[in-house]
PDB file of N, CA and C in Angstrom:
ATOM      1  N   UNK A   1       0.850  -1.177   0.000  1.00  0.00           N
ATOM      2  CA  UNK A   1       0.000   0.000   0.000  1.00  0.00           C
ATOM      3  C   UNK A   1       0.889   1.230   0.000  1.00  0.00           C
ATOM      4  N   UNK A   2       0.225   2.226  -0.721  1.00  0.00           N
ATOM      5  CA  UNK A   2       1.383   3.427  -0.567  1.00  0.00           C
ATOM      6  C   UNK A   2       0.648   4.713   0.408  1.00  0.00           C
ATOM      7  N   UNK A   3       1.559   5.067   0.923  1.00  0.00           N
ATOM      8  CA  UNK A   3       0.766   6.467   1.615  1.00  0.00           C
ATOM      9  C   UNK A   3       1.323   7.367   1.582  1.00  0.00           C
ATOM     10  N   UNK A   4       0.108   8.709   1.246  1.00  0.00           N
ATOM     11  CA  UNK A   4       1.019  10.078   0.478  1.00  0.00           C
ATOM     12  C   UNK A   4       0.795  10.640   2.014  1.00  0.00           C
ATOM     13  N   UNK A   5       2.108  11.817   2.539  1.00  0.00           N
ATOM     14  CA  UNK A   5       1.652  12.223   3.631  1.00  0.00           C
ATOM     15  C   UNK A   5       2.157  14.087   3.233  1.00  0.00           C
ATOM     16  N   UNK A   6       1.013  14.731   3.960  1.00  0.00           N
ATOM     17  CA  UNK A   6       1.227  15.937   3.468  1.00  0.00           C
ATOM     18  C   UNK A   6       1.339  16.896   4.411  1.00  0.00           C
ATOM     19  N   UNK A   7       2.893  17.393   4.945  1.00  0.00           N
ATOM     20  CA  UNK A   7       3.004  18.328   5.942  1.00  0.00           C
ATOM     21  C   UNK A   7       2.995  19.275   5.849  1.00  0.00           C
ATOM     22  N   UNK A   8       2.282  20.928   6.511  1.00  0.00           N
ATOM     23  CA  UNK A   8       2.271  22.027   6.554  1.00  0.00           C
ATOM     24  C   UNK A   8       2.291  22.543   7.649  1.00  0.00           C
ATOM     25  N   UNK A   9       2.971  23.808   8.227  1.00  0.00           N
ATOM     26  CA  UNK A   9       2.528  24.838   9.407  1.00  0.00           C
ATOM     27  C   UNK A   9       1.504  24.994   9.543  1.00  0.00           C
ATOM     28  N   UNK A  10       1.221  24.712  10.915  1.00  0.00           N
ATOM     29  CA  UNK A  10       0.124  25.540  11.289  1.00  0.00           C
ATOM     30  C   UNK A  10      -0.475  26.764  10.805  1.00  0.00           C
ATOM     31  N   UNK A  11      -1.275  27.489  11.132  1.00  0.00           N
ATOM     32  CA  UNK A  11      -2.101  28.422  10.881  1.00  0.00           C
ATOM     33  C   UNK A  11      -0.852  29.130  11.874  1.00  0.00           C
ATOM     34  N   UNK A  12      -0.803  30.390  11.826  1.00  0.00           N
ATOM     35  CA  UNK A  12      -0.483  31.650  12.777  1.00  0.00           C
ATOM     36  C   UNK A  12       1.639  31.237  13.499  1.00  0.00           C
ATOM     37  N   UNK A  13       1.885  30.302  12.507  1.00  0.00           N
ATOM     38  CA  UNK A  13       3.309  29.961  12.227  1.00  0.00           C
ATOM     39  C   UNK A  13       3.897  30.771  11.419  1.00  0.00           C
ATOM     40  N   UNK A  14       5.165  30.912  11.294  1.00  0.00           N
ATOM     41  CA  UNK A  14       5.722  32.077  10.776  1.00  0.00           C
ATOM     42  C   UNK A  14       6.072  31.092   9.447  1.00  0.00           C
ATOM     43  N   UNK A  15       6.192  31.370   8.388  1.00  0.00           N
ATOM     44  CA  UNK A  15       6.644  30.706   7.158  1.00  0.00           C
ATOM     45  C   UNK A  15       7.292  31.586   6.285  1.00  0.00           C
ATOM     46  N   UNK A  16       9.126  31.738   6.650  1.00  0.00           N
ATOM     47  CA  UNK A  16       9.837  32.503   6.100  1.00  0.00           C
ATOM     48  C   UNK A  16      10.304  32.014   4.744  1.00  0.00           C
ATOM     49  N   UNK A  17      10.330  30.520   4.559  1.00  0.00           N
ATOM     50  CA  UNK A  17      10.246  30.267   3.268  1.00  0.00           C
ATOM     51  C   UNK A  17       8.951  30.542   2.100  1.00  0.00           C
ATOM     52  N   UNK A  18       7.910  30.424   2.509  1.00  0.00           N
ATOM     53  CA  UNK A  18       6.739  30.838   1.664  1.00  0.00           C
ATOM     54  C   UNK A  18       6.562  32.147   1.767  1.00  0.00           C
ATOM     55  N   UNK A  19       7.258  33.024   2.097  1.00  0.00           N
ATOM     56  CA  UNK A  19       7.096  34.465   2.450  1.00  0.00           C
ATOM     57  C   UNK A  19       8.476  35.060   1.357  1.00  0.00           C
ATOM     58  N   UNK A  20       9.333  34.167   1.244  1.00  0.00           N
ATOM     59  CA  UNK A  20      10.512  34.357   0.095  1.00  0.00           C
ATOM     60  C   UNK A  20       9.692  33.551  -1.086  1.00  0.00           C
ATOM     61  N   UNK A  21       9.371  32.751  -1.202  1.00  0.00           N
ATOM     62  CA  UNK A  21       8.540  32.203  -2.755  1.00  0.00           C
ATOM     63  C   UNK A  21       7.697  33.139  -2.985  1.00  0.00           C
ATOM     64  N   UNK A  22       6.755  33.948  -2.200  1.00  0.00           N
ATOM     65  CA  UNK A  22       5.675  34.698  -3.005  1.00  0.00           C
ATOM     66  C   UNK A  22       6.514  35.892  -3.415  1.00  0.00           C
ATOM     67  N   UNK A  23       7.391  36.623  -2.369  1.00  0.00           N
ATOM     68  CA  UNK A  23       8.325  37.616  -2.971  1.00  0.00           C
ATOM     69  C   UNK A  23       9.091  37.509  -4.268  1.00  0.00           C
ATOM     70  N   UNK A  24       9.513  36.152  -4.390  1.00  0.00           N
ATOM     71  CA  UNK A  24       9.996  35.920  -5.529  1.00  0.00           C
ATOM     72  C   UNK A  24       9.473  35.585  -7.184  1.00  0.00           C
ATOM     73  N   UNK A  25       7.998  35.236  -6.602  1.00  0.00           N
ATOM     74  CA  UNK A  25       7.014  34.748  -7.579  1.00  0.00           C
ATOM     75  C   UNK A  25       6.157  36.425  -8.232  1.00  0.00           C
ATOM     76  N   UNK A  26       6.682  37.420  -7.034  1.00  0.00           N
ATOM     77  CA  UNK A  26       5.991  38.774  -7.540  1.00  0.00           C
ATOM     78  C   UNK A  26       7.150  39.465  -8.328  1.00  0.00           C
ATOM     79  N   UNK A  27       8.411  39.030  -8.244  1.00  0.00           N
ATOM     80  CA  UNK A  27       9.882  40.032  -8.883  1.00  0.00           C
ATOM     81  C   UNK A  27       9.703  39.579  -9.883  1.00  0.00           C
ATOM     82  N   UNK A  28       9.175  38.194 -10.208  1.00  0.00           N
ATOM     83  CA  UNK A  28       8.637  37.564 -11.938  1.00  0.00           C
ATOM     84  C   UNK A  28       7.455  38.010 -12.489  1.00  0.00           C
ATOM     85  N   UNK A  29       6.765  38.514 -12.247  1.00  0.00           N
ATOM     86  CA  UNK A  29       5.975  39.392 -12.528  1.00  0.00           C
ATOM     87  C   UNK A  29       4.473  38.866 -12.690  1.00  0.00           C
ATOM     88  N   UNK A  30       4.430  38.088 -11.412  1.00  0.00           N
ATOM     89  CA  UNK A  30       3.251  37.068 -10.965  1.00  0.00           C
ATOM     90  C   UNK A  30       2.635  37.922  -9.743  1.00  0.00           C
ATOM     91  N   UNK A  31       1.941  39.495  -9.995  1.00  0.00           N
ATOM     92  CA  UNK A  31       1.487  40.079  -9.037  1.00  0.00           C
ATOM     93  C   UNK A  31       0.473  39.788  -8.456  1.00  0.00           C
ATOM     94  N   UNK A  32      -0.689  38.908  -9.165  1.00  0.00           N
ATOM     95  CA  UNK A  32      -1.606  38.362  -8.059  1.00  0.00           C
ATOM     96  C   UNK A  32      -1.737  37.034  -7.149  1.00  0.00           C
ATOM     97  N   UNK A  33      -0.525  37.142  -6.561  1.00  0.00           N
ATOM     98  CA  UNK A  33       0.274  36.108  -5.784  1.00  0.00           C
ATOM     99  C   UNK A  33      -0.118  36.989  -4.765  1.00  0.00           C
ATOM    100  N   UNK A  34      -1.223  36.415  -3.628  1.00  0.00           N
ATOM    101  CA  UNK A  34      -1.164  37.149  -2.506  1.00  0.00           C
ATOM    102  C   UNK A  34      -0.680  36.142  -0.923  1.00  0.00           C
ATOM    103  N   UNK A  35      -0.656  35.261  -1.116  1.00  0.00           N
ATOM    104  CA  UNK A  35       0.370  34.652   0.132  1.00  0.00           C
ATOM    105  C   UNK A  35       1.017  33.378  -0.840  1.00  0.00           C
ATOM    106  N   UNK A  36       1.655  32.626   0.407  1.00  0.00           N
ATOM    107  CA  UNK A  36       1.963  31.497   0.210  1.00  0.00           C
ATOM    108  C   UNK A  36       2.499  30.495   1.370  1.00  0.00           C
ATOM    109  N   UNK A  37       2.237  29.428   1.526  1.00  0.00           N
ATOM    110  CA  UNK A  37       2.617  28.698   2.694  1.00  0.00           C
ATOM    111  C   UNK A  37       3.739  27.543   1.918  1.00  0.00           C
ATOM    112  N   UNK A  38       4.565  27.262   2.274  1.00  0.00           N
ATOM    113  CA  UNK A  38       5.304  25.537   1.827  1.00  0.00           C
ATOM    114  C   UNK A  38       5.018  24.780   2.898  1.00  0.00           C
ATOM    115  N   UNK A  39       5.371  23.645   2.069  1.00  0.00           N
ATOM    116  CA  UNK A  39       5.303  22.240   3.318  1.00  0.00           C
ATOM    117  C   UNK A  39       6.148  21.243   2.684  1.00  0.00           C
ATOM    118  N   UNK A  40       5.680  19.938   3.222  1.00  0.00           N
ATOM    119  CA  UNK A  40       6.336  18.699   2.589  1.00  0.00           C
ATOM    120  C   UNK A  40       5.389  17.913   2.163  1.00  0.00           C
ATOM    121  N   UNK A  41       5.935  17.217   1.253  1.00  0.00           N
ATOM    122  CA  UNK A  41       5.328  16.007   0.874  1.00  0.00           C
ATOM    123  C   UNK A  41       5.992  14.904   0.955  1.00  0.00           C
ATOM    124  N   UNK A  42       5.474  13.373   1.398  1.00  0.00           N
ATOM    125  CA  UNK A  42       6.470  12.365   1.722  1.00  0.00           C
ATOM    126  C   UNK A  42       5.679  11.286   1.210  1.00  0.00           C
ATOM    127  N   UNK A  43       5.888  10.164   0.389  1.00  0.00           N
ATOM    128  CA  UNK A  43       5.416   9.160   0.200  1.00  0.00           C
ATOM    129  C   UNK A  43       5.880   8.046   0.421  1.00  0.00           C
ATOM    130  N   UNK A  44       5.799   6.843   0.997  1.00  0.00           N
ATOM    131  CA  UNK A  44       6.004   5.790   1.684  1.00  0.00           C
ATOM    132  C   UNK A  44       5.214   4.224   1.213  1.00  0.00           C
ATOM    133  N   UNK A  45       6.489   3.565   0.950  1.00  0.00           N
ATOM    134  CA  UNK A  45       5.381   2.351   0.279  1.00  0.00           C
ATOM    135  C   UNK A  45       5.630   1.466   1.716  1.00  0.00           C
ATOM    136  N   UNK A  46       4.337   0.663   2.092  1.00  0.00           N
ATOM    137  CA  UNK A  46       4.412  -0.014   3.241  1.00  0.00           C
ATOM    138  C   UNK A  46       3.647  -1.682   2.999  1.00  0.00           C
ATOM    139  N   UNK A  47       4.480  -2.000   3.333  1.00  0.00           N
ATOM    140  CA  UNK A  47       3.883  -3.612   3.577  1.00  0.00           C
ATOM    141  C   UNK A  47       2.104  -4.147   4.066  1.00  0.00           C
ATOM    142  N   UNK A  48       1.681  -3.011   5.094  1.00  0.00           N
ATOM    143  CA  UNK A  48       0.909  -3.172   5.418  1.00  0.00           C
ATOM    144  C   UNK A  48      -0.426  -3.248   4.295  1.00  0.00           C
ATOM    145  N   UNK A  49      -1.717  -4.530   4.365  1.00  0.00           N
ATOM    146  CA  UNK A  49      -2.639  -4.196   3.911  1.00  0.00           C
ATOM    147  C   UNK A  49      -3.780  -4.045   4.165  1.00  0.00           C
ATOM    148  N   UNK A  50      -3.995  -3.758   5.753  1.00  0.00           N
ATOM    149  CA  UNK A  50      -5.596  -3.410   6.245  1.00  0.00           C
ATOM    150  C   UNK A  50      -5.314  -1.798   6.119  1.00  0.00           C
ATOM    151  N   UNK A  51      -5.969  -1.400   5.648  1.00  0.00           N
ATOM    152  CA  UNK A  51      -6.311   0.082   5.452  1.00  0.00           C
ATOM    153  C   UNK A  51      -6.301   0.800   6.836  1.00  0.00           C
ATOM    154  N   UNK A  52      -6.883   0.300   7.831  1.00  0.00           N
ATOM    155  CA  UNK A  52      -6.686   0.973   8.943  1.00  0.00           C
ATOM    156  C   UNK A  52      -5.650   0.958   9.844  1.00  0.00           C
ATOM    157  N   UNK A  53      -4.925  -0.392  10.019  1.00  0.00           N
ATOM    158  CA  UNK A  53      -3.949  -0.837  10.238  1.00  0.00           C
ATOM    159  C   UNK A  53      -2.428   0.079   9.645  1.00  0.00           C
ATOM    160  N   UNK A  54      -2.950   0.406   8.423  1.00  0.00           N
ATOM    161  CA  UNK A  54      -1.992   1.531   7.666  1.00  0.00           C
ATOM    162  C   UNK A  54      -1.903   2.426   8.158  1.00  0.00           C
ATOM    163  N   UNK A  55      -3.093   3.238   7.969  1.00  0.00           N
ATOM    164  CA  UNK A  55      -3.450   4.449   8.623  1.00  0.00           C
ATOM    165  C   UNK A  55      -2.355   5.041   9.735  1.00  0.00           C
ATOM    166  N   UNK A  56      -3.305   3.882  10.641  1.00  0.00           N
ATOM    167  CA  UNK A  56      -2.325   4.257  12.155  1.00  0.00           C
ATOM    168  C   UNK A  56      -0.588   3.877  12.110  1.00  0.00           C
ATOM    169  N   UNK A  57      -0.390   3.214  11.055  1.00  0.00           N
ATOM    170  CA  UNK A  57       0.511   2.873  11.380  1.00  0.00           C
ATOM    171  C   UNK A  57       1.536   4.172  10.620  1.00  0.00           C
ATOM    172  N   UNK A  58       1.118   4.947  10.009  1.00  0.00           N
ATOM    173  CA  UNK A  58       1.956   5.973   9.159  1.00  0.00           C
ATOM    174  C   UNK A  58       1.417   7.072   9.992  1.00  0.00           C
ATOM    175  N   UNK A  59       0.437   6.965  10.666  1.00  0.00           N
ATOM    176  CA  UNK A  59       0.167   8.540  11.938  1.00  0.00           C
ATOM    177  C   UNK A  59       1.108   8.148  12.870  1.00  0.00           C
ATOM    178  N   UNK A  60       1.439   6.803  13.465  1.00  0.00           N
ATOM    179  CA  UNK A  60       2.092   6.971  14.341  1.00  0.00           C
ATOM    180  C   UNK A  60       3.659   6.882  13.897  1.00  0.00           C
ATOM    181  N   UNK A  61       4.095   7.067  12.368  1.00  0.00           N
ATOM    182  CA  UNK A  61       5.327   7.535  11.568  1.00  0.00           C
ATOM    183  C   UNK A  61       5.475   8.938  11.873  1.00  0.00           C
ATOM    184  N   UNK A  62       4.469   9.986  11.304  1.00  0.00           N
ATOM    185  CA  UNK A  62       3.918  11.303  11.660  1.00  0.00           C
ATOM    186  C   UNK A  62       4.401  11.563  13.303  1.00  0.00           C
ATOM    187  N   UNK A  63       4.057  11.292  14.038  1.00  0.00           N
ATOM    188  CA  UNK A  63       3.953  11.453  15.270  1.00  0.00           C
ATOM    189  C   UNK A  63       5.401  11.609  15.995  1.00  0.00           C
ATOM    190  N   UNK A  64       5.677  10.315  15.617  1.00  0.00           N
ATOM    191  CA  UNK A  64       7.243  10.634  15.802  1.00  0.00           C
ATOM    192  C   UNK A  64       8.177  11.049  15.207  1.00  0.00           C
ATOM    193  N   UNK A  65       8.138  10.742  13.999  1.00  0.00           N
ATOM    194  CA  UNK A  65       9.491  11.504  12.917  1.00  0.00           C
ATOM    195  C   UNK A  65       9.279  12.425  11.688  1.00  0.00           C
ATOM    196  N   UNK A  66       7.966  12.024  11.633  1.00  0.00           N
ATOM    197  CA  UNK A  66       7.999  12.704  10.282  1.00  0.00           C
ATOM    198  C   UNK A  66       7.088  14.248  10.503  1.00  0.00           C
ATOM    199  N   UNK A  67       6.557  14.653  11.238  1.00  0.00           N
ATOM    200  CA  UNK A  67       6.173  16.091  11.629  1.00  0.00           C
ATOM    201  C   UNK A  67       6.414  16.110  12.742  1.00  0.00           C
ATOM    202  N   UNK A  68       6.640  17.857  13.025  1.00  0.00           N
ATOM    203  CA  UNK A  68       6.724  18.175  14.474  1.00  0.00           C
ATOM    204  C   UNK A  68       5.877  18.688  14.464  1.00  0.00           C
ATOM    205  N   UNK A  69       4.884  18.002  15.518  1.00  0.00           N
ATOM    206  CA  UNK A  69       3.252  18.553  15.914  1.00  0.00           C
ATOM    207  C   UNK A  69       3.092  19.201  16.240  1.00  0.00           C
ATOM    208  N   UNK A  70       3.934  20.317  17.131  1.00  0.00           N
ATOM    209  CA  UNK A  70       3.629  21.243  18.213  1.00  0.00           C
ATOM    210  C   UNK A  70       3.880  22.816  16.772  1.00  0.00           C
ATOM    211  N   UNK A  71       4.496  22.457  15.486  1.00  0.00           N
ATOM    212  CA  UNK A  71       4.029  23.332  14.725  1.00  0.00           C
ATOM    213  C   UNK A  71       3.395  23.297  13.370  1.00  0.00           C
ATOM    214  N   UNK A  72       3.844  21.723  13.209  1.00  0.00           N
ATOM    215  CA  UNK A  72       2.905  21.349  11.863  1.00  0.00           C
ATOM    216  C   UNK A  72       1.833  20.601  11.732  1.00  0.00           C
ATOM    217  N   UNK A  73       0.989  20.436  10.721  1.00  0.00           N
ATOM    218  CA  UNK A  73      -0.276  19.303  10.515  1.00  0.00           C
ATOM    219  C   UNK A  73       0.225  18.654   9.781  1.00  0.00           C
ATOM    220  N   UNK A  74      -0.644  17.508   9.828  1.00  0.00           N
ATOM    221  CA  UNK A  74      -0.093  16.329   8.472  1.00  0.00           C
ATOM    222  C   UNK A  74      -1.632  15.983   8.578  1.00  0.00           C
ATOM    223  N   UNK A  75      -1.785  15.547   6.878  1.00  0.00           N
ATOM    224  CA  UNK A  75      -2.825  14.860   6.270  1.00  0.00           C
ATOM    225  C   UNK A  75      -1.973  13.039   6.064  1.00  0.00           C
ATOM    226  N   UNK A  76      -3.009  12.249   5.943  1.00  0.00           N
ATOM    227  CA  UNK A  76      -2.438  11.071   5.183  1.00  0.00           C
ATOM    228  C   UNK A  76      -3.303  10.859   4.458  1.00  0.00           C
ATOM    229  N   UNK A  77      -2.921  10.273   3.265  1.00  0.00           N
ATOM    230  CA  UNK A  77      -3.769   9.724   1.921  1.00  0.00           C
ATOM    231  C   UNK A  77      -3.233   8.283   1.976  1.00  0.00           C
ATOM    232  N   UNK A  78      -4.213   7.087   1.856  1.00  0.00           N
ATOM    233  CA  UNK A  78      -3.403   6.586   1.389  1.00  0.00           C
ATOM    234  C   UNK A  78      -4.447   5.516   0.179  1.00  0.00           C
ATOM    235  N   UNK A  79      -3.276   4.984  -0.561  1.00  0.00           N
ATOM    236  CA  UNK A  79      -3.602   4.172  -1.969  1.00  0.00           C
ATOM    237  C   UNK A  79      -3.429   3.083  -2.284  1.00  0.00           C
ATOM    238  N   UNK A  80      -4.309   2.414  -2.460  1.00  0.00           N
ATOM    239  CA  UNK A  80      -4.266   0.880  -3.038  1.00  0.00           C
ATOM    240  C   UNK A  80      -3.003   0.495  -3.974  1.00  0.00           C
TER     241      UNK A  80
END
């Protein structure tokens, strides 16, 4: 099974890299660029095949290594 996992800052986090991409996306002459946030994206192929069993088992990937909770969210997707 594969699982897409999708990290971003929080809301009301400072995001000095997406704050240099929109600056940079306006010096190209992309002026209706009015914010921008980055994040990560991580995809993971896993052995596991109960769907829920997955789940938890790539939140509790999330949890420990792959976001820091106390400033980011993570979504998981995952795919047959």
């Amino acid at each position: 099974m594969k699982a897409r996992v999708h990290i971003t800052l929080k809301n009301g986090v400072l995001d000095p890299q997406g704050k240099a991409i929109a600056n940079a996306l306006g010096g190209m002459g992309f002026a209706g660029v009015q914010g921008v946030r980055q994040g990560k994206f991580i995809e993971l192929q896993i052995a596991e095949t109960d769907r829920a069993k997955a789940e938890a088992q790539v939140k509790s990937m999330c949890e420990r290594l792959l976001a820091n909770t106390v400033i980011e969210n993570y979504a998981v997707e995952l795919v047959d």
